[in-house]
PDB file of N, CA and C in Angstrom:
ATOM      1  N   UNK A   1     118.064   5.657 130.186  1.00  0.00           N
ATOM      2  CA  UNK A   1     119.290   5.487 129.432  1.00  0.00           C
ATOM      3  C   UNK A   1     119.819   4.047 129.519  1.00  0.00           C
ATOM      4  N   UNK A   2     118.766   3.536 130.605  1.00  0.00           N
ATOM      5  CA  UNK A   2     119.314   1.928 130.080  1.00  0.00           C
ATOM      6  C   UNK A   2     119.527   1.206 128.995  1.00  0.00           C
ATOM      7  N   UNK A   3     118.795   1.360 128.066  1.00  0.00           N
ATOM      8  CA  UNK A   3     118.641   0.617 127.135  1.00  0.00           C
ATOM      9  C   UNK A   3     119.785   1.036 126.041  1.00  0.00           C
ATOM     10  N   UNK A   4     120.673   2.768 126.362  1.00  0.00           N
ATOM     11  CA  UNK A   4     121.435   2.848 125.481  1.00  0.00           C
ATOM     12  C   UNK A   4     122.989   2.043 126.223  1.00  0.00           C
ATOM     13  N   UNK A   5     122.645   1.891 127.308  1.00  0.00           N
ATOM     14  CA  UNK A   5     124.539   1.411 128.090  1.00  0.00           C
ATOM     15  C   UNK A   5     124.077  -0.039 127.543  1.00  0.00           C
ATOM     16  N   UNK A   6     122.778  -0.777 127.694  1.00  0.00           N
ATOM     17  CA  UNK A   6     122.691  -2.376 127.338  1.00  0.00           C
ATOM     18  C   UNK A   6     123.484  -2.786 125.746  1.00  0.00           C
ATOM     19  N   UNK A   7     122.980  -1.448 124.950  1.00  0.00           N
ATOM     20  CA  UNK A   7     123.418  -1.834 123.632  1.00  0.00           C
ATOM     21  C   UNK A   7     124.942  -1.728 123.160  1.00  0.00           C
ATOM     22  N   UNK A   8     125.332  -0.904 124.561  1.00  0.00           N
ATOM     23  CA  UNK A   8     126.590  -0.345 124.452  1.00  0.00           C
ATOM     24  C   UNK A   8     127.497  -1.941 124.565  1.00  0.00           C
ATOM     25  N   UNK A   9     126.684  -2.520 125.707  1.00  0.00           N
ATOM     26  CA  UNK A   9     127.513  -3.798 126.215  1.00  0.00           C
ATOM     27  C   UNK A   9     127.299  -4.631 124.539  1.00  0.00           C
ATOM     28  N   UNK A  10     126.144  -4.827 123.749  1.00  0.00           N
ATOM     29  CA  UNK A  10     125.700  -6.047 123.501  1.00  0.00           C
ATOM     30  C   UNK A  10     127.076  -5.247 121.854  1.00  0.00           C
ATOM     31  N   UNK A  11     126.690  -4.377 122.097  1.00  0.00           N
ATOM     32  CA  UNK A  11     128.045  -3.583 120.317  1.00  0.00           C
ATOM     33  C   UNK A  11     129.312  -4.224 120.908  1.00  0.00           C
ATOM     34  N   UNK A  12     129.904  -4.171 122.094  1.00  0.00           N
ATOM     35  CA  UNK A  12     131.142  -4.168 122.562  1.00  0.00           C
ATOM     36  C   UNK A  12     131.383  -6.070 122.526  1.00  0.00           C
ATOM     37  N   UNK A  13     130.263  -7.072 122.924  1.00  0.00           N
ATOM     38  CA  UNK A  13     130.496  -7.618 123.120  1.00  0.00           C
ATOM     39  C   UNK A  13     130.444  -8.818 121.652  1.00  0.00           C
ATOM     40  N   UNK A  14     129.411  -8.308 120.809  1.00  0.00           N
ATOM     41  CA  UNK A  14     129.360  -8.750 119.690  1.00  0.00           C
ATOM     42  C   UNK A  14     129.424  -8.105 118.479  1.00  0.00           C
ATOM     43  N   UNK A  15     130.653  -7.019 118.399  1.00  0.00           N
ATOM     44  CA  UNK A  15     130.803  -6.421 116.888  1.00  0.00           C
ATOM     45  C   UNK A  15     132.004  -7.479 116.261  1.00  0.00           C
ATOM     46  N   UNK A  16     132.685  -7.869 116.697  1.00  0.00           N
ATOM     47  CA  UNK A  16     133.393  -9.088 115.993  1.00  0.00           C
ATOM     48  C   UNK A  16     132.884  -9.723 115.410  1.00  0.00           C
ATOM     49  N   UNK A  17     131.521 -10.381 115.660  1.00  0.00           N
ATOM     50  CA  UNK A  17     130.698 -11.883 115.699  1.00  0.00           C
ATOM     51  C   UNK A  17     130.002 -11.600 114.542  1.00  0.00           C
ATOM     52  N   UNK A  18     130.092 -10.415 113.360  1.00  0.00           N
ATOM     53  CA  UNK A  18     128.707 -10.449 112.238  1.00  0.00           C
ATOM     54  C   UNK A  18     127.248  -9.333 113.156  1.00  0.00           C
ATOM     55  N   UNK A  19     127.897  -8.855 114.257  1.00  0.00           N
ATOM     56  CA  UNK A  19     125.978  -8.182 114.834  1.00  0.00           C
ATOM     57  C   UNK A  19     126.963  -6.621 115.199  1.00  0.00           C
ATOM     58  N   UNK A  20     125.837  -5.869 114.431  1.00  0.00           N
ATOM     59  CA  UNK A  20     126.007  -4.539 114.733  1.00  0.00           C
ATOM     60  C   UNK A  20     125.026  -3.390 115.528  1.00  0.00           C
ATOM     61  N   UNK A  21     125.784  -2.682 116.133  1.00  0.00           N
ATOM     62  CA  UNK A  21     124.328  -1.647 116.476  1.00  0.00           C
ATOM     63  C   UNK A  21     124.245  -0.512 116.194  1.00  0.00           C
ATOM     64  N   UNK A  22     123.424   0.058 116.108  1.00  0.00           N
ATOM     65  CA  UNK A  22     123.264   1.783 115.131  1.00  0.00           C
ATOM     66  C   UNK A  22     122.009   2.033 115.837  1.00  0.00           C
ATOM     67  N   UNK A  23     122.157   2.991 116.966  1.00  0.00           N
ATOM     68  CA  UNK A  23     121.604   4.613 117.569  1.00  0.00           C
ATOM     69  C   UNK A  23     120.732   5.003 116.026  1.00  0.00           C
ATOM     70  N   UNK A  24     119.595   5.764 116.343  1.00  0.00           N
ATOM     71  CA  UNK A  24     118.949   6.489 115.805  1.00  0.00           C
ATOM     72  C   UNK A  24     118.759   7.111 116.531  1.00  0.00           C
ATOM     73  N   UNK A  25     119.135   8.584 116.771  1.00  0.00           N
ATOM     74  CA  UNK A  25     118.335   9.639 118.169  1.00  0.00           C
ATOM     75  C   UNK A  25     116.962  10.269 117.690  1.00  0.00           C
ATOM     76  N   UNK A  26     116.066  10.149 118.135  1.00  0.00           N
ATOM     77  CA  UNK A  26     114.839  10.909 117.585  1.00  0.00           C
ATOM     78  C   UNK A  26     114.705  11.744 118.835  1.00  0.00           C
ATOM     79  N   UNK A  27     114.917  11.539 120.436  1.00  0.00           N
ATOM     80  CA  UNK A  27     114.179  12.455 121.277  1.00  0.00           C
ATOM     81  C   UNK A  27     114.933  13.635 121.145  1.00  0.00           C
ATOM     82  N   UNK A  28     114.454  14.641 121.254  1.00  0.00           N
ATOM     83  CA  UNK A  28     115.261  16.012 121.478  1.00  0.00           C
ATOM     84  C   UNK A  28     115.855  16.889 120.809  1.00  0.00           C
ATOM     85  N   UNK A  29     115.775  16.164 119.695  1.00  0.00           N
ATOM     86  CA  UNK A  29     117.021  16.394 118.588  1.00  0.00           C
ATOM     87  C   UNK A  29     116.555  18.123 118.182  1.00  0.00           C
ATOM     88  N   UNK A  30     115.446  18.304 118.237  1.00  0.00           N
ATOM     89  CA  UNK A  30     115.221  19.787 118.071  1.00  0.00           C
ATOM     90  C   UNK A  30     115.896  20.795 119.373  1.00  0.00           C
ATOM     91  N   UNK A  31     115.599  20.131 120.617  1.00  0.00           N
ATOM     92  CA  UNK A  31     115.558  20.777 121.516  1.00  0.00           C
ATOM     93  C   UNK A  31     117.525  20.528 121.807  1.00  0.00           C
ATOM     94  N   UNK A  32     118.045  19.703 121.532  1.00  0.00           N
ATOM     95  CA  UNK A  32     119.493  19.393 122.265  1.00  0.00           C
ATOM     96  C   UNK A  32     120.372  20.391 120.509  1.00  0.00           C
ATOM     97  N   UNK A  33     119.755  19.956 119.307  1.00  0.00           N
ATOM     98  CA  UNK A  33     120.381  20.041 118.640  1.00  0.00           C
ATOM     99  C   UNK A  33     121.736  19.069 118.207  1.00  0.00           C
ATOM    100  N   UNK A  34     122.071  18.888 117.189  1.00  0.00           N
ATOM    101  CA  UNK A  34     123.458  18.116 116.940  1.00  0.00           C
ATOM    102  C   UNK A  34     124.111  17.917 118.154  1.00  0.00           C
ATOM    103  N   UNK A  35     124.865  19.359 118.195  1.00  0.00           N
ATOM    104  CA  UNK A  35     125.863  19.133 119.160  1.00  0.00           C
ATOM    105  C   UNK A  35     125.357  18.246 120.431  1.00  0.00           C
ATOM    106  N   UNK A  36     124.514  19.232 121.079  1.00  0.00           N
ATOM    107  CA  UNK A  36     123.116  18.411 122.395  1.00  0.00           C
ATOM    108  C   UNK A  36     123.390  16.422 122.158  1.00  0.00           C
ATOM    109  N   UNK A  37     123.691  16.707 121.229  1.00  0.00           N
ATOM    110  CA  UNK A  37     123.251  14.640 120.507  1.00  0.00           C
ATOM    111  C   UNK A  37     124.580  14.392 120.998  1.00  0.00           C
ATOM    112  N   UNK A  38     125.551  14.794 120.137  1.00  0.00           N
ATOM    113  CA  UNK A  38     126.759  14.415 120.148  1.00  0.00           C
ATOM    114  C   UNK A  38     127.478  14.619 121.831  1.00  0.00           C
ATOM    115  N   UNK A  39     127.306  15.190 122.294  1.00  0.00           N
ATOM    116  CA  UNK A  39     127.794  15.110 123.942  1.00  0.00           C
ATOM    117  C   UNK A  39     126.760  14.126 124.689  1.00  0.00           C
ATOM    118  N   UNK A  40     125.959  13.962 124.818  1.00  0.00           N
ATOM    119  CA  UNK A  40     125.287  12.848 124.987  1.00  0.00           C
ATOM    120  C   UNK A  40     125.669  11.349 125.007  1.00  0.00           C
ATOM    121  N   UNK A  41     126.049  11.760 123.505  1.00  0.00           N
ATOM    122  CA  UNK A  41     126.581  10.484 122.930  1.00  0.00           C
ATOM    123  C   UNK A  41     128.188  10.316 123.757  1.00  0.00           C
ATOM    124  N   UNK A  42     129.040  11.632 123.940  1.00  0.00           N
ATOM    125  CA  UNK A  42     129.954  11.429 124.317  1.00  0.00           C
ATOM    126  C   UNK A  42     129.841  10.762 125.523  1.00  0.00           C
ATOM    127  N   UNK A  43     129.181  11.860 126.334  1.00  0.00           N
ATOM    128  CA  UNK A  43     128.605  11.595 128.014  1.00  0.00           C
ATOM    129  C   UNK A  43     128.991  10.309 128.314  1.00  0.00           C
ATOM    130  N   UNK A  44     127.447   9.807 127.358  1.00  0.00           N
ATOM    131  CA  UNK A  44     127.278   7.919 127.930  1.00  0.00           C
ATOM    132  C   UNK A  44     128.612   7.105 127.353  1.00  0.00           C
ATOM    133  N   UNK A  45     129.324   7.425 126.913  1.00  0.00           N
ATOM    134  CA  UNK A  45     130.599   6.825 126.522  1.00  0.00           C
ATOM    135  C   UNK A  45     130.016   5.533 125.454  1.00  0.00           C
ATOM    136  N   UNK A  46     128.842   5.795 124.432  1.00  0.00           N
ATOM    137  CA  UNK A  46     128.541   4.936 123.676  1.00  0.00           C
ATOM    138  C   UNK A  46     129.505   4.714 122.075  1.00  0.00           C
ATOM    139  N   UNK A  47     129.856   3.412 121.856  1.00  0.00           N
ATOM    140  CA  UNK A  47     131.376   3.313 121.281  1.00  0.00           C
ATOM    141  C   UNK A  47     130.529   3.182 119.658  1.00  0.00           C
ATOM    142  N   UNK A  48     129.094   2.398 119.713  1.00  0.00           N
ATOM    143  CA  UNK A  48     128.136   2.238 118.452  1.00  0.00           C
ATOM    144  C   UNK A  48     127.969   3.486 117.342  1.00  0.00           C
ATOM    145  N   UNK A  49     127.872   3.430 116.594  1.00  0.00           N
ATOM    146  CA  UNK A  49     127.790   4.335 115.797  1.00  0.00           C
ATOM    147  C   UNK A  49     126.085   4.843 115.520  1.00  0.00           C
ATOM    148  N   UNK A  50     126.040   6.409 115.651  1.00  0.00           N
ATOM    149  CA  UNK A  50     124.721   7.097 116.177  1.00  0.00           C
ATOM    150  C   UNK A  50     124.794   8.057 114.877  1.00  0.00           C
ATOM    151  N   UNK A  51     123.316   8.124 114.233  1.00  0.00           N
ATOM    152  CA  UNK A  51     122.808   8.822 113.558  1.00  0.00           C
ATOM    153  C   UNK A  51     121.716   9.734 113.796  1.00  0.00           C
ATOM    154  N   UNK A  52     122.024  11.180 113.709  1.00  0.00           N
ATOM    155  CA  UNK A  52     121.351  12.331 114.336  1.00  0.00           C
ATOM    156  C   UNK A  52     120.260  12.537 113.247  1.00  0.00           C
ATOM    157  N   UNK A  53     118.842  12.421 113.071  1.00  0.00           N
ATOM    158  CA  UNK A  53     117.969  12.771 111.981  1.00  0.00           C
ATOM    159  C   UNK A  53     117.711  13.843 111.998  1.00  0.00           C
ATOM    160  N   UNK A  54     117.021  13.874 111.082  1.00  0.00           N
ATOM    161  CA  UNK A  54     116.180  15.540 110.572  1.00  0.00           C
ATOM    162  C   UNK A  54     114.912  15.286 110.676  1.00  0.00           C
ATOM    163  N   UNK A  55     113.857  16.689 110.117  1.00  0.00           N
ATOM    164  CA  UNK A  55     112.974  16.704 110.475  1.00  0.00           C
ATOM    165  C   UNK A  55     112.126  15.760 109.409  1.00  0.00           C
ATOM    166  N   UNK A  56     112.851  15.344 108.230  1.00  0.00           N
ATOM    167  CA  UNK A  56     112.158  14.576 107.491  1.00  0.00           C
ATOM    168  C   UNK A  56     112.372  13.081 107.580  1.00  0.00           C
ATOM    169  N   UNK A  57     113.366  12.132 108.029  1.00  0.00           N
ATOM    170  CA  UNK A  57     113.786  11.515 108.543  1.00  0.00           C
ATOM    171  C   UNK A  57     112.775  11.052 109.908  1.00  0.00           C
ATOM    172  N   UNK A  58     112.577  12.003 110.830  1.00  0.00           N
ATOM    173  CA  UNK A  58     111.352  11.832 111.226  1.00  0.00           C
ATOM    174  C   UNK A  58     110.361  11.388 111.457  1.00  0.00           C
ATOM    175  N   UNK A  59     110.390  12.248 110.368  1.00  0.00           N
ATOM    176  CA  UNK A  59     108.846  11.958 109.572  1.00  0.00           C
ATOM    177  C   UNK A  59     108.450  10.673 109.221  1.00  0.00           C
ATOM    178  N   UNK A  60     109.151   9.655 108.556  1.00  0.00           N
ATOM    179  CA  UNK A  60     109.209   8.470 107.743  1.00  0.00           C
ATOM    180  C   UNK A  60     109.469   7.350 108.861  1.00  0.00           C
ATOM    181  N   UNK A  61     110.071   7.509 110.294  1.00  0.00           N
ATOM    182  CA  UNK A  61     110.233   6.874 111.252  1.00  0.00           C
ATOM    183  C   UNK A  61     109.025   6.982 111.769  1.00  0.00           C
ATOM    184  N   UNK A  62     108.318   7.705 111.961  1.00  0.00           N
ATOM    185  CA  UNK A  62     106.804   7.475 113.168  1.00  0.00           C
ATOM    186  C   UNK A  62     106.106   6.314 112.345  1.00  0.00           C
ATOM    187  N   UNK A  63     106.224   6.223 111.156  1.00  0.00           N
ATOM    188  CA  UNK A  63     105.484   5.417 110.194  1.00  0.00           C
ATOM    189  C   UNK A  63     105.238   3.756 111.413  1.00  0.00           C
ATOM    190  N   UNK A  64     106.456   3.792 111.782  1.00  0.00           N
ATOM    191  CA  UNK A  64     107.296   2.709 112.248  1.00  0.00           C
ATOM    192  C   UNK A  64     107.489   2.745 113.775  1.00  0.00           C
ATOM    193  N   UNK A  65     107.661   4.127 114.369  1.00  0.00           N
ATOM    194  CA  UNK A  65     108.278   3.760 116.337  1.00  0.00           C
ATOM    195  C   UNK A  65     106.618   4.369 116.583  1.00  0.00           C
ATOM    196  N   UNK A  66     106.594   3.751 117.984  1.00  0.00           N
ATOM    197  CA  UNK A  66     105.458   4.404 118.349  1.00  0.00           C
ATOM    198  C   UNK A  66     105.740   4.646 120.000  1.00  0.00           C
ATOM    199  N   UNK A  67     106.832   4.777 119.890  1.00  0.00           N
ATOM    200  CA  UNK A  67     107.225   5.145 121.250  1.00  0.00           C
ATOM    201  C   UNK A  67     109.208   5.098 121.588  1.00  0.00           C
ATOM    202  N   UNK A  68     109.660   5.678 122.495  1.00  0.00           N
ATOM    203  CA  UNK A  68     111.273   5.755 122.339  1.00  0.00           C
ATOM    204  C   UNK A  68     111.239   4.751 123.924  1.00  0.00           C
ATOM    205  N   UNK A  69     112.071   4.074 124.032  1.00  0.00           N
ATOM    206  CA  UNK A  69     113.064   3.525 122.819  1.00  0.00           C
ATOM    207  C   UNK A  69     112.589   2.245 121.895  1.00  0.00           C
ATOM    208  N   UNK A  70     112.745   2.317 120.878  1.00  0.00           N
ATOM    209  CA  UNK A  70     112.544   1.452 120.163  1.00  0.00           C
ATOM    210  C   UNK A  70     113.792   0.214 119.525  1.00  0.00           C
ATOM    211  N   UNK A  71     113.742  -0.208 119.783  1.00  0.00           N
ATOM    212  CA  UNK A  71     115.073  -1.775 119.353  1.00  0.00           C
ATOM    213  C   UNK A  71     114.195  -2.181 117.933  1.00  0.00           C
ATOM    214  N   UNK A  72     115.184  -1.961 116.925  1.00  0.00           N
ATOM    215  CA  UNK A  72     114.652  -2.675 115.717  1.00  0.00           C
ATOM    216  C   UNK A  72     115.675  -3.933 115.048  1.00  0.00           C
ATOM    217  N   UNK A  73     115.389  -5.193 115.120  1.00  0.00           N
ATOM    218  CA  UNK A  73     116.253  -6.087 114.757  1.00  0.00           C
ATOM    219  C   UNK A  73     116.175  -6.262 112.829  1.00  0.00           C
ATOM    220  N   UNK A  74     117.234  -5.852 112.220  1.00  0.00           N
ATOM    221  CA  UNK A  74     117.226  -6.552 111.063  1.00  0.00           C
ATOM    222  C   UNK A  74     118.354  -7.106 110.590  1.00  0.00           C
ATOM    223  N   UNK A  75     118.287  -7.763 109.309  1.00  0.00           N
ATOM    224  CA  UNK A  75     119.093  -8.952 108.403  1.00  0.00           C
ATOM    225  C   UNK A  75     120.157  -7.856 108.042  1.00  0.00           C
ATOM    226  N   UNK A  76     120.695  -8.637 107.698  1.00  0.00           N
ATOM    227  CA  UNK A  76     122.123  -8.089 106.607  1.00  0.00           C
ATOM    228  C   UNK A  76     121.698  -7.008 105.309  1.00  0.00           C
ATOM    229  N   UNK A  77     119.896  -7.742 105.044  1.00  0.00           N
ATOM    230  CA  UNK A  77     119.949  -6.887 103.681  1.00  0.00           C
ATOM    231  C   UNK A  77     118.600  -5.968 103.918  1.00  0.00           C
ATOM    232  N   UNK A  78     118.706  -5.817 105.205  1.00  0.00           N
ATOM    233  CA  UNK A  78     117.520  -4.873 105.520  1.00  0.00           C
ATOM    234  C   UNK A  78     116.333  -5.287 106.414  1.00  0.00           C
ATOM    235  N   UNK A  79     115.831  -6.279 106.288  1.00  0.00           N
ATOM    236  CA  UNK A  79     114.389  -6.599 106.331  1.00  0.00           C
ATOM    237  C   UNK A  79     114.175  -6.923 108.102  1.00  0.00           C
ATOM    238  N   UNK A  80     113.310  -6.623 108.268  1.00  0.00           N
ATOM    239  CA  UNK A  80     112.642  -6.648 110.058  1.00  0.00           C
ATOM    240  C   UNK A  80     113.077  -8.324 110.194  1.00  0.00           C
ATOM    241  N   UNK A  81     113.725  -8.903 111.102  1.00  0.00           N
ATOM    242  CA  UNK A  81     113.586 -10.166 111.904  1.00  0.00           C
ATOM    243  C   UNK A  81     112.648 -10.679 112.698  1.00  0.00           C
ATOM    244  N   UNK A  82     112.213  -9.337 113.157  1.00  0.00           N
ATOM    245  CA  UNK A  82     111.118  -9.397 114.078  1.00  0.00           C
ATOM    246  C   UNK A  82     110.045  -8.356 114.148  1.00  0.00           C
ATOM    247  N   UNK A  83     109.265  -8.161 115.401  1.00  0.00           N
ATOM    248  CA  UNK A  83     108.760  -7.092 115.805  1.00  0.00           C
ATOM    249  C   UNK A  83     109.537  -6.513 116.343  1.00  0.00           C
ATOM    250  N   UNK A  84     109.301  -5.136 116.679  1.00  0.00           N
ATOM    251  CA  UNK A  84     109.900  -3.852 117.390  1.00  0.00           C
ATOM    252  C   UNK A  84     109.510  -4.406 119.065  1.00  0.00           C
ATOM    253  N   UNK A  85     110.897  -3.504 119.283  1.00  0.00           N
ATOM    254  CA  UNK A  85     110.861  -3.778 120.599  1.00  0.00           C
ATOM    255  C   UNK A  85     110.757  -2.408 121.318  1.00  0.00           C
ATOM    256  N   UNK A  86     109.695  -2.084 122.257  1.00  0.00           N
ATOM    257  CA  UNK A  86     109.484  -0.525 122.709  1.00  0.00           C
ATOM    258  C   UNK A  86     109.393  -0.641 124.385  1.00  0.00           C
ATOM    259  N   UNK A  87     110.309  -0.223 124.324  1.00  0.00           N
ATOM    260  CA  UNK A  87     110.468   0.360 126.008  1.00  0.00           C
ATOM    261  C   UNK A  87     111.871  -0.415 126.777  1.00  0.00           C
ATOM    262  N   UNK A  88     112.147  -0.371 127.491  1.00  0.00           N
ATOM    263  CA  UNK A  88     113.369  -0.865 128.114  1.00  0.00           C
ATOM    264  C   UNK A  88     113.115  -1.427 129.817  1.00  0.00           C
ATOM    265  N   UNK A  89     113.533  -2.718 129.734  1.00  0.00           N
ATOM    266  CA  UNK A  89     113.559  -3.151 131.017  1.00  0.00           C
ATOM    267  C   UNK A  89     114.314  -2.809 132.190  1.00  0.00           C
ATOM    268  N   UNK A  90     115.539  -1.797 131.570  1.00  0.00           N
ATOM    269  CA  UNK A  90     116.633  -1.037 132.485  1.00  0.00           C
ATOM    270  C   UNK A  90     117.862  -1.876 131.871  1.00  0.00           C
ATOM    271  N   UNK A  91     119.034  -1.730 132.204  1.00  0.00           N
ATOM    272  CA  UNK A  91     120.055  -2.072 131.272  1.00  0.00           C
ATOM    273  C   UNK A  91     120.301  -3.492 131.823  1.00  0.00           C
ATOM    274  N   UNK A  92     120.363  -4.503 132.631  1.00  0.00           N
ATOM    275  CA  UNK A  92     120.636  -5.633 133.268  1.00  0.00           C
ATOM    276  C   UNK A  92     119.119  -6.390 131.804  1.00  0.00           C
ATOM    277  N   UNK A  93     118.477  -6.279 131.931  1.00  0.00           N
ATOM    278  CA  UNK A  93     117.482  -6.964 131.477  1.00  0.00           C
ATOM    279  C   UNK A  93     117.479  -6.775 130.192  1.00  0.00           C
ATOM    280  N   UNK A  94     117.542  -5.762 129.559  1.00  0.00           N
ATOM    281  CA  UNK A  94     117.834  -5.500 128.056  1.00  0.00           C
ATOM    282  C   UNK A  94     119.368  -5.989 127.665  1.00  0.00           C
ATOM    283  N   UNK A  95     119.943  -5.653 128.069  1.00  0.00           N
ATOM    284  CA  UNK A  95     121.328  -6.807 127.662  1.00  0.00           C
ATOM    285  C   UNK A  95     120.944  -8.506 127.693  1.00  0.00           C
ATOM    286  N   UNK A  96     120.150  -9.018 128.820  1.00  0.00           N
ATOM    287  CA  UNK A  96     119.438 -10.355 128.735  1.00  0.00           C
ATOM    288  C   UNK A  96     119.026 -10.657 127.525  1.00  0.00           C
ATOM    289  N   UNK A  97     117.577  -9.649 127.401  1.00  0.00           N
ATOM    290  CA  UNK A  97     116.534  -9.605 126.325  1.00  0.00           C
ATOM    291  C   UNK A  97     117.950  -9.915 124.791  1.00  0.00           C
ATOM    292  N   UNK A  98     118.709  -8.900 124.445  1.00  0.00           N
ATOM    293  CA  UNK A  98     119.546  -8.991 123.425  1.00  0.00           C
ATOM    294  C   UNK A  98     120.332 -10.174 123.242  1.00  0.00           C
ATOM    295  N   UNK A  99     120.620 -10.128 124.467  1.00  0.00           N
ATOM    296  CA  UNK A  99     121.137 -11.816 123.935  1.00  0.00           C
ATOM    297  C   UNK A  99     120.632 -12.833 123.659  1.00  0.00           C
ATOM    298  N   UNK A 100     119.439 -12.745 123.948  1.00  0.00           N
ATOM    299  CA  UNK A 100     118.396 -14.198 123.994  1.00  0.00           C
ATOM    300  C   UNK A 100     118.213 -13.574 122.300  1.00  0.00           C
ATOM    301  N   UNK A 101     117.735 -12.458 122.115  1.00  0.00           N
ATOM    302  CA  UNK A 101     117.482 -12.544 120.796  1.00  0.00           C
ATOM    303  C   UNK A 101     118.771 -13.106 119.704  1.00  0.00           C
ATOM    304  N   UNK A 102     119.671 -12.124 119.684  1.00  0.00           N
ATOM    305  CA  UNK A 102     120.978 -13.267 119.031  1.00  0.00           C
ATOM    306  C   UNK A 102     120.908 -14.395 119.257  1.00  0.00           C
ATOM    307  N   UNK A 103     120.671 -15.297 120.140  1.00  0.00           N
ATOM    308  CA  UNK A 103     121.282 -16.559 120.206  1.00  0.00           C
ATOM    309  C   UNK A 103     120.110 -17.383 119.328  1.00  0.00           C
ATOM    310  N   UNK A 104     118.355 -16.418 119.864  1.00  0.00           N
ATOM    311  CA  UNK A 104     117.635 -17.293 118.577  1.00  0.00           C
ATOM    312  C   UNK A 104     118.032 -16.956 117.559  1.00  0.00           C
ATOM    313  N   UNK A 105     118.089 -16.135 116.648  1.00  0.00           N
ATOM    314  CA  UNK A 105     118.412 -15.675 115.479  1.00  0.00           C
ATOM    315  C   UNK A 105     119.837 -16.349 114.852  1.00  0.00           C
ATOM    316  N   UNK A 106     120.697 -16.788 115.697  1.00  0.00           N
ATOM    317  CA  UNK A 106     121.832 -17.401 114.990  1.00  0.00           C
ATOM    318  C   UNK A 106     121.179 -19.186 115.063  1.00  0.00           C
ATOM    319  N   UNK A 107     120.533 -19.780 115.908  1.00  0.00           N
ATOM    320  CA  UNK A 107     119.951 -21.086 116.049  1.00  0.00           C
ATOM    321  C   UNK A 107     119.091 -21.632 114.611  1.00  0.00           C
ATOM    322  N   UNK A 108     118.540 -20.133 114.072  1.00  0.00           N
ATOM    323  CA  UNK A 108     117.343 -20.473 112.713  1.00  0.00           C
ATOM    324  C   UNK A 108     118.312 -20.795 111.784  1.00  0.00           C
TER     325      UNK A 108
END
């Protein structure tokens, strides 16, 4: 769950600044169900805004994650910045990792 408190810091610390973050839950979602998601979501006290998928939704994401968690950086009008980022260093290091990425991405 590191990687969801890191994003928690990096939403809190840069939703003013133009950078947003948006949760996709894919693990469990059969097994926790909505609600299961949504206390979760409460639990970790994550303030970002989280979107619960379906089974088709899914579907069209494996195209793309190949493992949870996945960090996907994009533009304003959609498009990948980068590669995917899969797995989490624990939350101290992924808050690092995020910032180093903002700070290149505002430098280009």
């Amino acid at each position: 769950m590191g990687e969801l408190e890191a994003l928690n810091v990096i939403y809190d610390e840069y939703k003013d600044k133009g950078i947003n973050v948006l949760g996709i839950a894919l693990d469990d979602v059969e097994n926790f169900g909505d609600e299961g998601i949504k206390k979760v979501i409460e639990v970790l006290e994550l303030d970002f805004p989280n979107v619960i998928t379906d089974r088709d939704y899914i579907g069209e994401l494996v195209k793309f994650v190949t493992g949870t968690p996945t960090a996907v950086v994009v533009g304003k009008d959609g498009e990948f910045l980068m590669d995917l980022i899969v797995g989490s260093g624990g939350k101290d290091r992924d808050i690092q990792r995020f910032k180093e990425i903002i700070e290149e991405l505002q430098n280009k």
